[in-house]
PDB file of N, CA and C in Angstrom:
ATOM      1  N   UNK A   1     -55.971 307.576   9.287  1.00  0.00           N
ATOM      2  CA  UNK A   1     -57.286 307.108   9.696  1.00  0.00           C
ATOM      3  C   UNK A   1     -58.307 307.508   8.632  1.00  0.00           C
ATOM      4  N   UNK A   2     -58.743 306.650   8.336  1.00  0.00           N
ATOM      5  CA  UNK A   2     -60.134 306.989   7.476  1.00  0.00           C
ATOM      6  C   UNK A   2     -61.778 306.058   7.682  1.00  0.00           C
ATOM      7  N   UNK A   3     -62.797 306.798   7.418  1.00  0.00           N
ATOM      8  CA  UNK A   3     -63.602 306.409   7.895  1.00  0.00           C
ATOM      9  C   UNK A   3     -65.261 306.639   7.109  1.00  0.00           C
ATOM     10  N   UNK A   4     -66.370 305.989   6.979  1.00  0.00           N
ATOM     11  CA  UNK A   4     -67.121 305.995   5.873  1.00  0.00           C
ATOM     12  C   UNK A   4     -68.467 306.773   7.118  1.00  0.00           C
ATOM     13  N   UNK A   5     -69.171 307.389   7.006  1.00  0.00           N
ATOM     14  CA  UNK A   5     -70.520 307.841   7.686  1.00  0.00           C
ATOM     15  C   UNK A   5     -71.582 307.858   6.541  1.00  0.00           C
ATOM     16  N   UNK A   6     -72.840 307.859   6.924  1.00  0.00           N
ATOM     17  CA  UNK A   6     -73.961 308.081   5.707  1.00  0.00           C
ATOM     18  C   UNK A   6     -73.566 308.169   4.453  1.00  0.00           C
ATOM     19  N   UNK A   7     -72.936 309.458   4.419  1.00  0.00           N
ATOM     20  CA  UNK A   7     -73.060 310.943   3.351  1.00  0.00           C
ATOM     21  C   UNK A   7     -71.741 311.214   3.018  1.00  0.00           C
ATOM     22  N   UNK A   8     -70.732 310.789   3.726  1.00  0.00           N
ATOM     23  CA  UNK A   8     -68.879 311.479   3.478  1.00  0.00           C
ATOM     24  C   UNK A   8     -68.399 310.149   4.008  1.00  0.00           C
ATOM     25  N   UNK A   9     -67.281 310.462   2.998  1.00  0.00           N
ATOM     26  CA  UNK A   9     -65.895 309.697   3.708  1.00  0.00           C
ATOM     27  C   UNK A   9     -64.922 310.977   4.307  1.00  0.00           C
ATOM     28  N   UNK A  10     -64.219 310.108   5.201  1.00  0.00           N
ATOM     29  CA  UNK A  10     -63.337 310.866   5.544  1.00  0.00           C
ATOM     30  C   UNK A  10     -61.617 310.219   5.930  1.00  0.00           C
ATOM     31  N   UNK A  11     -60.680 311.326   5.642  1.00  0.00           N
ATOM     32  CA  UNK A  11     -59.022 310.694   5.603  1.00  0.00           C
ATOM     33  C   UNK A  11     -58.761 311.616   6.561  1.00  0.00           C
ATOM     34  N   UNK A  12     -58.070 311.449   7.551  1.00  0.00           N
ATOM     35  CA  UNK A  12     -57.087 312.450   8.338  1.00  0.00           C
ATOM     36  C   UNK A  12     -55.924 312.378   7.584  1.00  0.00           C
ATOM     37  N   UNK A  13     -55.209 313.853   7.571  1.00  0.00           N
ATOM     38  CA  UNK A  13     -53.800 313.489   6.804  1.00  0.00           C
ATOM     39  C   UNK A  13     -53.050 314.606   7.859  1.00  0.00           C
ATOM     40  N   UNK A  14     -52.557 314.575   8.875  1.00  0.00           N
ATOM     41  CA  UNK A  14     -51.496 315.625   9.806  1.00  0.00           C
ATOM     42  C   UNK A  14     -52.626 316.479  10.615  1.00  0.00           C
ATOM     43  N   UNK A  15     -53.016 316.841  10.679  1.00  0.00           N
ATOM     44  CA  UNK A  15     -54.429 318.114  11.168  1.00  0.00           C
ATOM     45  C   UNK A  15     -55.388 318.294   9.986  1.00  0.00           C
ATOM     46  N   UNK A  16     -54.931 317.675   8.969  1.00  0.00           N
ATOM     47  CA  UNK A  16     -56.422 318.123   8.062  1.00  0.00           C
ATOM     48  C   UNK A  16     -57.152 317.007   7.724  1.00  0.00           C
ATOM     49  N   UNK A  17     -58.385 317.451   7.782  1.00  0.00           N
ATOM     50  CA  UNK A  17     -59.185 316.049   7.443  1.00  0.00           C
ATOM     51  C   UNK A  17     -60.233 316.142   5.982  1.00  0.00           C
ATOM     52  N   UNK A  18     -59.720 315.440   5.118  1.00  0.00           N
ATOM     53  CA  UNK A  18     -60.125 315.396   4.161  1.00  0.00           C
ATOM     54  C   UNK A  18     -61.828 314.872   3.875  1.00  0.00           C
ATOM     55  N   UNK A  19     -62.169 315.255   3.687  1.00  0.00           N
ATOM     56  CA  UNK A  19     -63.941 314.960   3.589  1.00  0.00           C
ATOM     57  C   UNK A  19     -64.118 315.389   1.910  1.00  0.00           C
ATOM     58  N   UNK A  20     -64.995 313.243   1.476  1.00  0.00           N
ATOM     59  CA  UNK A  20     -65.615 312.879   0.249  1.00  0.00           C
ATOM     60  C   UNK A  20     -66.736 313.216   0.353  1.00  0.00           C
ATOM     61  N   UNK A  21     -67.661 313.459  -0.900  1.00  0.00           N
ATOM     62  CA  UNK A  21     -69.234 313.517  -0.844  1.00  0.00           C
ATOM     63  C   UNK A  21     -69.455 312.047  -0.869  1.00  0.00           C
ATOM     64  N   UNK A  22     -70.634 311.274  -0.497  1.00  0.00           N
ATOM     65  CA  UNK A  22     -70.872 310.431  -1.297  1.00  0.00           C
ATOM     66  C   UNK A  22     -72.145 310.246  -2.054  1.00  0.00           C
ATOM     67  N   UNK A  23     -72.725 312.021  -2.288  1.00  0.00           N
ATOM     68  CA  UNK A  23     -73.581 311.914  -3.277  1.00  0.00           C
ATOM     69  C   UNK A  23     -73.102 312.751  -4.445  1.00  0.00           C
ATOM     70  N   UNK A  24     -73.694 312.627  -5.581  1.00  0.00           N
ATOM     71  CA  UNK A  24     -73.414 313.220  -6.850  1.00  0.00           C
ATOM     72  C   UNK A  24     -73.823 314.707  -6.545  1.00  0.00           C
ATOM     73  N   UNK A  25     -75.400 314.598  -5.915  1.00  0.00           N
ATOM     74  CA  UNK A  25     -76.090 315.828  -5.921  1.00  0.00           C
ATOM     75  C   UNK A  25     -76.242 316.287  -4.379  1.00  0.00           C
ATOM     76  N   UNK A  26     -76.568 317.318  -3.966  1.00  0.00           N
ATOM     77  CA  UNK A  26     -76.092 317.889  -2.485  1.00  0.00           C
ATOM     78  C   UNK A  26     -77.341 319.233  -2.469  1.00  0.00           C
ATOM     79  N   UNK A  27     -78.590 318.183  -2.643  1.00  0.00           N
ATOM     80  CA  UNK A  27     -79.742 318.894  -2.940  1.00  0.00           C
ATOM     81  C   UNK A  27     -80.331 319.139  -1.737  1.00  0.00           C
ATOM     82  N   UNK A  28     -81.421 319.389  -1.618  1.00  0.00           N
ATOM     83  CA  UNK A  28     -82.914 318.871  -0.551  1.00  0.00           C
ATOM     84  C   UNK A  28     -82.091 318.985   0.990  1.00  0.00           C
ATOM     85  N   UNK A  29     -83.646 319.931   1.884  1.00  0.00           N
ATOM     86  CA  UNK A  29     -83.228 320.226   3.471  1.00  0.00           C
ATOM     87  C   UNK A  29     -82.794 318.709   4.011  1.00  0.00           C
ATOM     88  N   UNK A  30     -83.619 317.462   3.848  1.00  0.00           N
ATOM     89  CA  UNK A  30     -82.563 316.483   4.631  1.00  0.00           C
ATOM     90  C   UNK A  30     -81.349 316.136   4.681  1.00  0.00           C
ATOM     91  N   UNK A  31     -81.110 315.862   3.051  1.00  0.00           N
ATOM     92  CA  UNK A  31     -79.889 315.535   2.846  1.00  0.00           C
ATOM     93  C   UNK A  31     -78.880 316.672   3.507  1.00  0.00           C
ATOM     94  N   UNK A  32     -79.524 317.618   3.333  1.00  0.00           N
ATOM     95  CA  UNK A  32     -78.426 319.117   4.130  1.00  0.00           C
ATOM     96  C   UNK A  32     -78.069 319.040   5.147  1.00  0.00           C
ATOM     97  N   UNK A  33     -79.425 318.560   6.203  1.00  0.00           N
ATOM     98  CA  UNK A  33     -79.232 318.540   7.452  1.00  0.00           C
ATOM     99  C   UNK A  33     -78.549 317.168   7.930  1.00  0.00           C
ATOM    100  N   UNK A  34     -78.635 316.630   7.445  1.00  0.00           N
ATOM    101  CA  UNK A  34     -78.186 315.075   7.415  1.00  0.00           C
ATOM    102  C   UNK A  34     -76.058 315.228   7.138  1.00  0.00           C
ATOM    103  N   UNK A  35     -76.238 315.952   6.224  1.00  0.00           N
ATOM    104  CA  UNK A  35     -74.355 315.859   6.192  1.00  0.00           C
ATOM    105  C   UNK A  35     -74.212 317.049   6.565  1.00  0.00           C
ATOM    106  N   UNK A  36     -75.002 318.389   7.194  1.00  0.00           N
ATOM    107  CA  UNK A  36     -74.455 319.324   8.211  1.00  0.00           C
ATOM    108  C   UNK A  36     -74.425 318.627   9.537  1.00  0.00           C
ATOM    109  N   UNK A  37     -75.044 317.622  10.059  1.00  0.00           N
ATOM    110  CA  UNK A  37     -74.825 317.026  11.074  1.00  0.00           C
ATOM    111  C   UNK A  37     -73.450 316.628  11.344  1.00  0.00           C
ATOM    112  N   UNK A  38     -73.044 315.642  10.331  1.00  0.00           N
ATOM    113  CA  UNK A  38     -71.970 314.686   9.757  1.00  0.00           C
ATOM    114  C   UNK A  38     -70.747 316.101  10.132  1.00  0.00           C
ATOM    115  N   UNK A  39     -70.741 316.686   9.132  1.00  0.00           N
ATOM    116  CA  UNK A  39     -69.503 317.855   8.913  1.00  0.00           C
ATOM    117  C   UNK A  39     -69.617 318.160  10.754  1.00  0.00           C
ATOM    118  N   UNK A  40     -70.747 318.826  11.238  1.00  0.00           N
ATOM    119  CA  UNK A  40     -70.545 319.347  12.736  1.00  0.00           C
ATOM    120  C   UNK A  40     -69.810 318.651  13.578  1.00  0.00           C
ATOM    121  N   UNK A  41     -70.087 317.653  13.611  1.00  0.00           N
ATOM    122  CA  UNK A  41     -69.723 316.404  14.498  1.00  0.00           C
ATOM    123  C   UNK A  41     -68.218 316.730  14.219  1.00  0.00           C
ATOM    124  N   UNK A  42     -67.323 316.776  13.222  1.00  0.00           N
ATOM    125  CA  UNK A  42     -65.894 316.890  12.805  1.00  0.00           C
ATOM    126  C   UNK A  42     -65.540 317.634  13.623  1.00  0.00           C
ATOM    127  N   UNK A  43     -65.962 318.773  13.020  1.00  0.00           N
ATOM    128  CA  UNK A  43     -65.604 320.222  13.406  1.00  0.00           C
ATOM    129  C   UNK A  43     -65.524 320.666  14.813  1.00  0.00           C
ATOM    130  N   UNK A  44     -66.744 319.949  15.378  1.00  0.00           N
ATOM    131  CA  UNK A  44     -66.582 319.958  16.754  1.00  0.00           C
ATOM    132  C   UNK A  44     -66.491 319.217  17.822  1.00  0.00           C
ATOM    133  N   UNK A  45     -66.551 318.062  17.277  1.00  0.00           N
ATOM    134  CA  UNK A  45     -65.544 317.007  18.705  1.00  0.00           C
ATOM    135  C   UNK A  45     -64.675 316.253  18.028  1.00  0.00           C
ATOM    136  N   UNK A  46     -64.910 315.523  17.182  1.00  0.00           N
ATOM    137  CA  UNK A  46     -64.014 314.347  16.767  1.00  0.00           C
ATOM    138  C   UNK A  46     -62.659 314.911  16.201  1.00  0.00           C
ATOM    139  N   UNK A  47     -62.523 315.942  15.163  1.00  0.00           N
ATOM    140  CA  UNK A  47     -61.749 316.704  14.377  1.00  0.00           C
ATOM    141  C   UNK A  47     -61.294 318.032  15.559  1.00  0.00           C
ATOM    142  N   UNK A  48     -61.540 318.935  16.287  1.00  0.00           N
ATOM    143  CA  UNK A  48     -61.945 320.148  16.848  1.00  0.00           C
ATOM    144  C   UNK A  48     -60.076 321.114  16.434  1.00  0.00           C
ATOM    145  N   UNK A  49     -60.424 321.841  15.734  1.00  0.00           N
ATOM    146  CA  UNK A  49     -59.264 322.579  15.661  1.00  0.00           C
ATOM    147  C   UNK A  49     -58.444 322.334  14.293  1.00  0.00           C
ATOM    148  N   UNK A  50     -59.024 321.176  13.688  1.00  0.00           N
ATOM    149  CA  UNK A  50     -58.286 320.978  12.352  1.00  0.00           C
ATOM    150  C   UNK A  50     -59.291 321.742  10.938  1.00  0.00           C
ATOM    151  N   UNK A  51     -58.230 321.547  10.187  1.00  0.00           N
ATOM    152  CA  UNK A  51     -58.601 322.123   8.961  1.00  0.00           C
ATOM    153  C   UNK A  51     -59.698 321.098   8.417  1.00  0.00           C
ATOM    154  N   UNK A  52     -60.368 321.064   7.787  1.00  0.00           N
ATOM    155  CA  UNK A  52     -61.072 320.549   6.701  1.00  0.00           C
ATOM    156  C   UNK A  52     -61.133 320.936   5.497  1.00  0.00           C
ATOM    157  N   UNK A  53     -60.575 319.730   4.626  1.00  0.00           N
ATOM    158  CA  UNK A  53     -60.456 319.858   2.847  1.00  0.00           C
ATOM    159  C   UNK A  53     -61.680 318.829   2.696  1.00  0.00           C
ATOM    160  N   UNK A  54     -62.793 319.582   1.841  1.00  0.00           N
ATOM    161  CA  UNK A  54     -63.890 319.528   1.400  1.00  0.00           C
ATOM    162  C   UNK A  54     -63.621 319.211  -0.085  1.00  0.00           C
ATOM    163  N   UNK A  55     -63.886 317.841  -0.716  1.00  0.00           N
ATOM    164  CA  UNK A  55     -63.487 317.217  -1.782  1.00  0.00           C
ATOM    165  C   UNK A  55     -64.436 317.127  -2.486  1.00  0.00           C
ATOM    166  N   UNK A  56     -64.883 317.838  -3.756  1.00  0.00           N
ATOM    167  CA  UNK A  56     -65.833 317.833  -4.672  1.00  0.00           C
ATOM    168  C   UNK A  56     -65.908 317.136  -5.413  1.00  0.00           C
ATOM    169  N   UNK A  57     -64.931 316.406  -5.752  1.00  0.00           N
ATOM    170  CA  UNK A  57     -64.708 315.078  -7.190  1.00  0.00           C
ATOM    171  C   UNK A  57     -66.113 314.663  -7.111  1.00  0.00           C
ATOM    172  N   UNK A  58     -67.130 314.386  -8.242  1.00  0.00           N
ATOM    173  CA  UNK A  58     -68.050 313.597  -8.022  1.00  0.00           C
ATOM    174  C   UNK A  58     -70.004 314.451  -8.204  1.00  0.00           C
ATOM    175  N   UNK A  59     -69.016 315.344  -7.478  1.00  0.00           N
ATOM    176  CA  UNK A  59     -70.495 316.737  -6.810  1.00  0.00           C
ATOM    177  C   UNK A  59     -70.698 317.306  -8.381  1.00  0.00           C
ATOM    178  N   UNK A  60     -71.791 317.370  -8.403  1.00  0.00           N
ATOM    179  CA  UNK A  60     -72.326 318.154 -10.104  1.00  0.00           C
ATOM    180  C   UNK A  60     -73.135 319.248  -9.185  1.00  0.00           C
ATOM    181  N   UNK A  61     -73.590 319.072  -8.431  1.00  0.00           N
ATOM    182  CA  UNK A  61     -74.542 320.398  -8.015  1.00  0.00           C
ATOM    183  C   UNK A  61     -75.039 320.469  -6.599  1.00  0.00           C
ATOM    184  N   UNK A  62     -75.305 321.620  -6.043  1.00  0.00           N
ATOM    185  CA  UNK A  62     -75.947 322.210  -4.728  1.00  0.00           C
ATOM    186  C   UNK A  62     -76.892 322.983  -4.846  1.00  0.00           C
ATOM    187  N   UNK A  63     -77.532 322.879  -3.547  1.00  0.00           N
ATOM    188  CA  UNK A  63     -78.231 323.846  -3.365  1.00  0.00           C
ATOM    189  C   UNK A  63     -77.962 324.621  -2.236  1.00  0.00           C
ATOM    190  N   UNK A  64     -78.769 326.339  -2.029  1.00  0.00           N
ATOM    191  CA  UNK A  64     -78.849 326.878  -0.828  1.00  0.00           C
ATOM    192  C   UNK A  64     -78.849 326.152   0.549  1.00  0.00           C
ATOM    193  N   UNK A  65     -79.627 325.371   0.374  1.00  0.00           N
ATOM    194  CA  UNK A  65     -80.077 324.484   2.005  1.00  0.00           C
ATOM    195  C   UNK A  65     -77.791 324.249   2.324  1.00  0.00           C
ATOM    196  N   UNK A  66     -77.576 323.209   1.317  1.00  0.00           N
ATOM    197  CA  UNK A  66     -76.026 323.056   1.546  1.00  0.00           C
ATOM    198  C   UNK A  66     -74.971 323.875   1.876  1.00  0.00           C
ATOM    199  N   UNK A  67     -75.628 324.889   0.878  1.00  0.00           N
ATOM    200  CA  UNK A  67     -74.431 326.278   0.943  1.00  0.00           C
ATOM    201  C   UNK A  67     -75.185 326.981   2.650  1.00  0.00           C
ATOM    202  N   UNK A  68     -75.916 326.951   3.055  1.00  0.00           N
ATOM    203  CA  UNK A  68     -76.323 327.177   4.087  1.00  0.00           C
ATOM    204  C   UNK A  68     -75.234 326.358   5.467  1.00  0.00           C
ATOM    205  N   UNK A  69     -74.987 325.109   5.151  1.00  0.00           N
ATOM    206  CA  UNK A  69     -74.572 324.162   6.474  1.00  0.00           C
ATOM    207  C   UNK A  69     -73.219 324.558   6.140  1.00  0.00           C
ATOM    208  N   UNK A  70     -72.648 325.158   4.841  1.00  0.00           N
ATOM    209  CA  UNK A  70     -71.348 325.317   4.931  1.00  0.00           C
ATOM    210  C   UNK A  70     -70.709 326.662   5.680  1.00  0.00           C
ATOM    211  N   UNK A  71     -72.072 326.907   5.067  1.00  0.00           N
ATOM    212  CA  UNK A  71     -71.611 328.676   6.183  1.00  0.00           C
ATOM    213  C   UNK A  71     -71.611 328.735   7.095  1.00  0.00           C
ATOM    214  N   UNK A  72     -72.897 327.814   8.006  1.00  0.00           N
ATOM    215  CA  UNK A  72     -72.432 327.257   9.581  1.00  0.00           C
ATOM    216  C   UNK A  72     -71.391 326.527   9.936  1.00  0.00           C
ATOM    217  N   UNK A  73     -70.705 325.612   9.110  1.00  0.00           N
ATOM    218  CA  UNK A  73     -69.422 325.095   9.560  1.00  0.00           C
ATOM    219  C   UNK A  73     -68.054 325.582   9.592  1.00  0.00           C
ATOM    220  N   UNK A  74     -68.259 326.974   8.640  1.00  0.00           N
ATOM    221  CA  UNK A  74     -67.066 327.868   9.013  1.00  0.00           C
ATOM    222  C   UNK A  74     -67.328 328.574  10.173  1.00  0.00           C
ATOM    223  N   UNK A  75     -68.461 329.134  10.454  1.00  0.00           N
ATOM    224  CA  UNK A  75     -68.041 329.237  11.841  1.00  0.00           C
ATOM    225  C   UNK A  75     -67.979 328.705  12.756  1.00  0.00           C
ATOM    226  N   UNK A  76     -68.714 327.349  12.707  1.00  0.00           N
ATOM    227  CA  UNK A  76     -68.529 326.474  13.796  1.00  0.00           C
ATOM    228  C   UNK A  76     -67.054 326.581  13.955  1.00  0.00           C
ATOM    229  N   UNK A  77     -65.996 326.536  12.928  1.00  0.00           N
ATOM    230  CA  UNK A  77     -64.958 326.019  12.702  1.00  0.00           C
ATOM    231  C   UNK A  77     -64.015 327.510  13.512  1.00  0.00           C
ATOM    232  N   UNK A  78     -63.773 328.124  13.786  1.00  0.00           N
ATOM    233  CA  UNK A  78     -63.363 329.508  13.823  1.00  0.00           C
ATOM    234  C   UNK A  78     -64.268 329.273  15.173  1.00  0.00           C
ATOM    235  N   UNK A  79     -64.916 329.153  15.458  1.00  0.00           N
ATOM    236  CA  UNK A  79     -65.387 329.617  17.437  1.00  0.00           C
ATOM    237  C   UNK A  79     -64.604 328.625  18.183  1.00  0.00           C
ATOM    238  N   UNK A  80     -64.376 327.680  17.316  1.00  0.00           N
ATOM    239  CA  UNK A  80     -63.954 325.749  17.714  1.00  0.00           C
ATOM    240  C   UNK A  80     -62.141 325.987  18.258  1.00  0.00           C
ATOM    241  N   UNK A  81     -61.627 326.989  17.313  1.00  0.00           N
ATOM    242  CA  UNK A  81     -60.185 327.272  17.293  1.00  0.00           C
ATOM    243  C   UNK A  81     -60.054 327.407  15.904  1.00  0.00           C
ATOM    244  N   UNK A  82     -58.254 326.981  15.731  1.00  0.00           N
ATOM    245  CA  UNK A  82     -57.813 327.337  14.253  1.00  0.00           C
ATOM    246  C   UNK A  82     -58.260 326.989  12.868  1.00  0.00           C
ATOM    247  N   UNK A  83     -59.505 325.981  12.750  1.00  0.00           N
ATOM    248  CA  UNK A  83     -59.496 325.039  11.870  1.00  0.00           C
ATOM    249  C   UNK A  83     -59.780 325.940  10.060  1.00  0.00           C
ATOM    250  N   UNK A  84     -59.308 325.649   9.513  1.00  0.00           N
ATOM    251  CA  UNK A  84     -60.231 326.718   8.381  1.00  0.00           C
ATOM    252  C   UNK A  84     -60.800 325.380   7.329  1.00  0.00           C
ATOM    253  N   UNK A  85     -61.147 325.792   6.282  1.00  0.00           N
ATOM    254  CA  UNK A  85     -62.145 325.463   5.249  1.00  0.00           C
ATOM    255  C   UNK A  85     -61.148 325.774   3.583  1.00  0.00           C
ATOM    256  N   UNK A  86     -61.168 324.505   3.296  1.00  0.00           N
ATOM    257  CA  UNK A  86     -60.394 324.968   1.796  1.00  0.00           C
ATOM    258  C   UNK A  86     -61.287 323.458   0.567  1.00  0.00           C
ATOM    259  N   UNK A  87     -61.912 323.896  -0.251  1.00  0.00           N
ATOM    260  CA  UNK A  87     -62.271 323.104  -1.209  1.00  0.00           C
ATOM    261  C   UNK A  87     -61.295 323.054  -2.560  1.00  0.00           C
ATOM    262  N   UNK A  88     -61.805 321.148  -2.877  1.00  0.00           N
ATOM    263  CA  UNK A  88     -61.093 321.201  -4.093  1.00  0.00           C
ATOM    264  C   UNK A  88     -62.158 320.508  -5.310  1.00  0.00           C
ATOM    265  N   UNK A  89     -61.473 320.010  -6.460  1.00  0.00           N
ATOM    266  CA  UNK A  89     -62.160 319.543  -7.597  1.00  0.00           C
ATOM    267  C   UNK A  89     -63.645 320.148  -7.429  1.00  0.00           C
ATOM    268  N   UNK A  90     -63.980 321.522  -7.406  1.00  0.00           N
ATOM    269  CA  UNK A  90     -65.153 322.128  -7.766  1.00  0.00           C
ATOM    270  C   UNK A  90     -65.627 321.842  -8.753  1.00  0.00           C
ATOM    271  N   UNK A  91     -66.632 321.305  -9.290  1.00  0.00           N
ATOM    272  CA  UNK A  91     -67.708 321.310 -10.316  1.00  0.00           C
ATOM    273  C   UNK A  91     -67.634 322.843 -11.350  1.00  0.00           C
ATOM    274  N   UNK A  92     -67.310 323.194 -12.140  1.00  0.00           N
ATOM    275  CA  UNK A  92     -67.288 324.541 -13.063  1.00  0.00           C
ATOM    276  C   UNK A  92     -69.112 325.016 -12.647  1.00  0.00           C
ATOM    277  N   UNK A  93     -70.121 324.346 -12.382  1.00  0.00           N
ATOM    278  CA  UNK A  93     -71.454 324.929 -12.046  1.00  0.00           C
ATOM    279  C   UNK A  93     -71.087 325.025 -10.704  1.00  0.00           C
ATOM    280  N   UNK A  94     -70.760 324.345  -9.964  1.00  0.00           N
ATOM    281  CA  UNK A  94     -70.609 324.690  -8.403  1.00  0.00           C
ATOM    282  C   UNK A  94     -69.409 325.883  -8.384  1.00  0.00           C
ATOM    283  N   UNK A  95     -68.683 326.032  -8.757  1.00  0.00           N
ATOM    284  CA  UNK A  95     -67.871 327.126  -8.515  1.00  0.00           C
ATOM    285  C   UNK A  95     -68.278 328.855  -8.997  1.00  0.00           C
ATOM    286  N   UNK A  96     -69.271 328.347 -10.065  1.00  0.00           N
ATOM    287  CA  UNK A  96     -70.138 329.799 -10.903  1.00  0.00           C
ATOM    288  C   UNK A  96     -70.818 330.240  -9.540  1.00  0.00           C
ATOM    289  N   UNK A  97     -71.862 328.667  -8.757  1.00  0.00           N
ATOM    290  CA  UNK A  97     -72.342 329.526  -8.068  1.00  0.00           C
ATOM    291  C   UNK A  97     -71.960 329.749  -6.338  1.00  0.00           C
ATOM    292  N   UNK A  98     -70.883 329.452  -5.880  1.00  0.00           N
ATOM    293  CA  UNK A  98     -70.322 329.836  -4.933  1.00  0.00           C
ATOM    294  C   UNK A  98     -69.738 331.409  -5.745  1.00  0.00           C
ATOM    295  N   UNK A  99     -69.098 332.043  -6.783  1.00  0.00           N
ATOM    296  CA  UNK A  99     -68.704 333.038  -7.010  1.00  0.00           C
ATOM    297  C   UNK A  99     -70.128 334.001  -7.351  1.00  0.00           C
ATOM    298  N   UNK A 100     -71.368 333.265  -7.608  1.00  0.00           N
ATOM    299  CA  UNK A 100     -72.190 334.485  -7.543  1.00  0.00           C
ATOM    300  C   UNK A 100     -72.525 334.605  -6.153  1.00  0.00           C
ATOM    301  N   UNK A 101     -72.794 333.731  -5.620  1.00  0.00           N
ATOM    302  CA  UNK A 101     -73.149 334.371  -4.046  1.00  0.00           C
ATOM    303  C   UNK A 101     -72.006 334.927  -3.262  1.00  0.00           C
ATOM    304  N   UNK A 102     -71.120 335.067  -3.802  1.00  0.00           N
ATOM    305  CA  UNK A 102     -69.476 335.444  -3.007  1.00  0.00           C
ATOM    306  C   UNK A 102     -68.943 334.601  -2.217  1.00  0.00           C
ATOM    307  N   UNK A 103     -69.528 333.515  -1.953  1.00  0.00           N
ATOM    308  CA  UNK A 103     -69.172 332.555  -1.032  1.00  0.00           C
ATOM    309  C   UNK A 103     -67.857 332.075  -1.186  1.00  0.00           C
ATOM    310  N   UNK A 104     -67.190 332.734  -2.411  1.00  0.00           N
ATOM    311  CA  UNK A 104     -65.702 332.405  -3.087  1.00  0.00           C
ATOM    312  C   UNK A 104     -64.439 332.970  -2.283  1.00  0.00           C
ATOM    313  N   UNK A 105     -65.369 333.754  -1.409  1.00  0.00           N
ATOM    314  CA  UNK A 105     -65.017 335.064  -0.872  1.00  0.00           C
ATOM    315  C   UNK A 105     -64.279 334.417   0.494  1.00  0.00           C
ATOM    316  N   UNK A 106     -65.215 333.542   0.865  1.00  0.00           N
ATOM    317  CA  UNK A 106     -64.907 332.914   2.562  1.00  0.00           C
ATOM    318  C   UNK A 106     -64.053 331.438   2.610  1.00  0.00           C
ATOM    319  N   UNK A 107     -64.689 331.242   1.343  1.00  0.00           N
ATOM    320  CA  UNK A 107     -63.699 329.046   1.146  1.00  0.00           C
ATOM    321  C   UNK A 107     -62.939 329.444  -0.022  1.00  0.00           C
ATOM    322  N   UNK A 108     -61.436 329.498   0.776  1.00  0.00           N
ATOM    323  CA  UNK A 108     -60.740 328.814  -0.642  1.00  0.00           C
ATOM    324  C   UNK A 108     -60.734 327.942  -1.139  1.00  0.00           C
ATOM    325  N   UNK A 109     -60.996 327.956  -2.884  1.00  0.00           N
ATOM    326  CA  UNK A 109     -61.392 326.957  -3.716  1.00  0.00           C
ATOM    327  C   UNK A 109     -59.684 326.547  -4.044  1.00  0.00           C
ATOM    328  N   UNK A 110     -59.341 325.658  -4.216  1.00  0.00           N
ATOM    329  CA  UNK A 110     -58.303 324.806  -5.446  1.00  0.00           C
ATOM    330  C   UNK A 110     -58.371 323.918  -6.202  1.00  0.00           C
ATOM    331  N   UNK A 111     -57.269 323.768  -7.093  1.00  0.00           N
ATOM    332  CA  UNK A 111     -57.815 322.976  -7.905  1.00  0.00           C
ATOM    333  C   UNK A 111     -57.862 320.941  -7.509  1.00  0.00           C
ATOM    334  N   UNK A 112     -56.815 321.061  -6.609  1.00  0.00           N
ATOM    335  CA  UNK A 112     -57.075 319.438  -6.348  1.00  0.00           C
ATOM    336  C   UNK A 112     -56.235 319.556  -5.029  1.00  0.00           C
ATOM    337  N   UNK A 113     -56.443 318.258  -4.273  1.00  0.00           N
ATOM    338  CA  UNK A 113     -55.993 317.308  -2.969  1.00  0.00           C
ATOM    339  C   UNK A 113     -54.305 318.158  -2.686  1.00  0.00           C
ATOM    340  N   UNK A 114     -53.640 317.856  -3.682  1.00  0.00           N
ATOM    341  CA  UNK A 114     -52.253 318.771  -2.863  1.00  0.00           C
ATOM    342  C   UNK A 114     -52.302 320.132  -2.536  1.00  0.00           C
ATOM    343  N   UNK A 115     -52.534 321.260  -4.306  1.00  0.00           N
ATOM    344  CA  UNK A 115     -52.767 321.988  -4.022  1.00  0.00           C
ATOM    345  C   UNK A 115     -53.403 322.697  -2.711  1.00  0.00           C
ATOM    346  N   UNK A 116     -54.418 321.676  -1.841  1.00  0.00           N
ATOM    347  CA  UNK A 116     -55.679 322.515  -1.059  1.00  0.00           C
ATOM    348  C   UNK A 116     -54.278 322.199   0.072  1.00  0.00           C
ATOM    349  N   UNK A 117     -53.849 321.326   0.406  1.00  0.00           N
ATOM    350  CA  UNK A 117     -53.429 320.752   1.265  1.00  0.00           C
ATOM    351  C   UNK A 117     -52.139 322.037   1.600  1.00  0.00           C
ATOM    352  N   UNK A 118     -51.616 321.899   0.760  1.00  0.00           N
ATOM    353  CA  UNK A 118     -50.593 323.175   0.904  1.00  0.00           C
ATOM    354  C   UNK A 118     -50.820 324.302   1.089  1.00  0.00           C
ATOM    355  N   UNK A 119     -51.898 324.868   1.034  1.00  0.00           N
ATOM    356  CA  UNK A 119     -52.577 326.266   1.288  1.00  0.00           C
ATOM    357  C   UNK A 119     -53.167 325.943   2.717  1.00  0.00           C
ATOM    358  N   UNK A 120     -53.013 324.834   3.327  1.00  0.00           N
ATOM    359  CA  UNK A 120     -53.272 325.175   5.140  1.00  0.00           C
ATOM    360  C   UNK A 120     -52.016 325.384   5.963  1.00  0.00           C
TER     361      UNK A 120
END
């Protein structure tokens, strides 16, 4: 099953559901709140209990406001049941700054689509 909303695409593949950006940049409180909506909605009814692989291909940059909805969706994800959080094709600037804020700490990063897939 796959499916297009605003801001993400999305693939189910077994329990994990793969989620596209479909912006370059993953700036500004709307856009944040706008695909933290999107991601919630997964996490907690449509998806509830699955993993989510968070697909960076594309993404050059974030901001706080984003890194903010991601930190709410791990726990959304974890109160929800088993689901965890694994990113791939990180941006080399997006990955500097998920490792300065430690945020490296909570999402495993990989390097692409199988790799992430095999680490759930």
């Amino acid at each position: 099953m796959s499916s297009t909303r605003k801001h993400i695409a999305i693939r189910e593949i077994g329990e994990v559901v793969i989620v596209n950006f479909l912006e370059q940049e993953l700036i500004g409180t709307t856009l944040a709140i706008e695909i933290g909506m999107e991601l919630f909605a997964i996490a907690e009814q449509e998806f509830r209990g699955y993993g989510i692989l968070l697909n960076f291909s594309g993404v050059t940059c974030v901001d706080e406001y984003f890194l903010t909805k991601l930190i709410t969706l791990d726990k959304k994800l974890k109160s929800a049941g088993p689901g965890y959080i694994r990113m791939c094709f990180v941006h080399p600037e997006i990955h500097e700054v998920l490792a300065i804020t430690k945020l490296n700490r909570i999402f495993r990063i990989c390097d692409d689509e199988h790799a992430a897939l095999s680490d759930f």
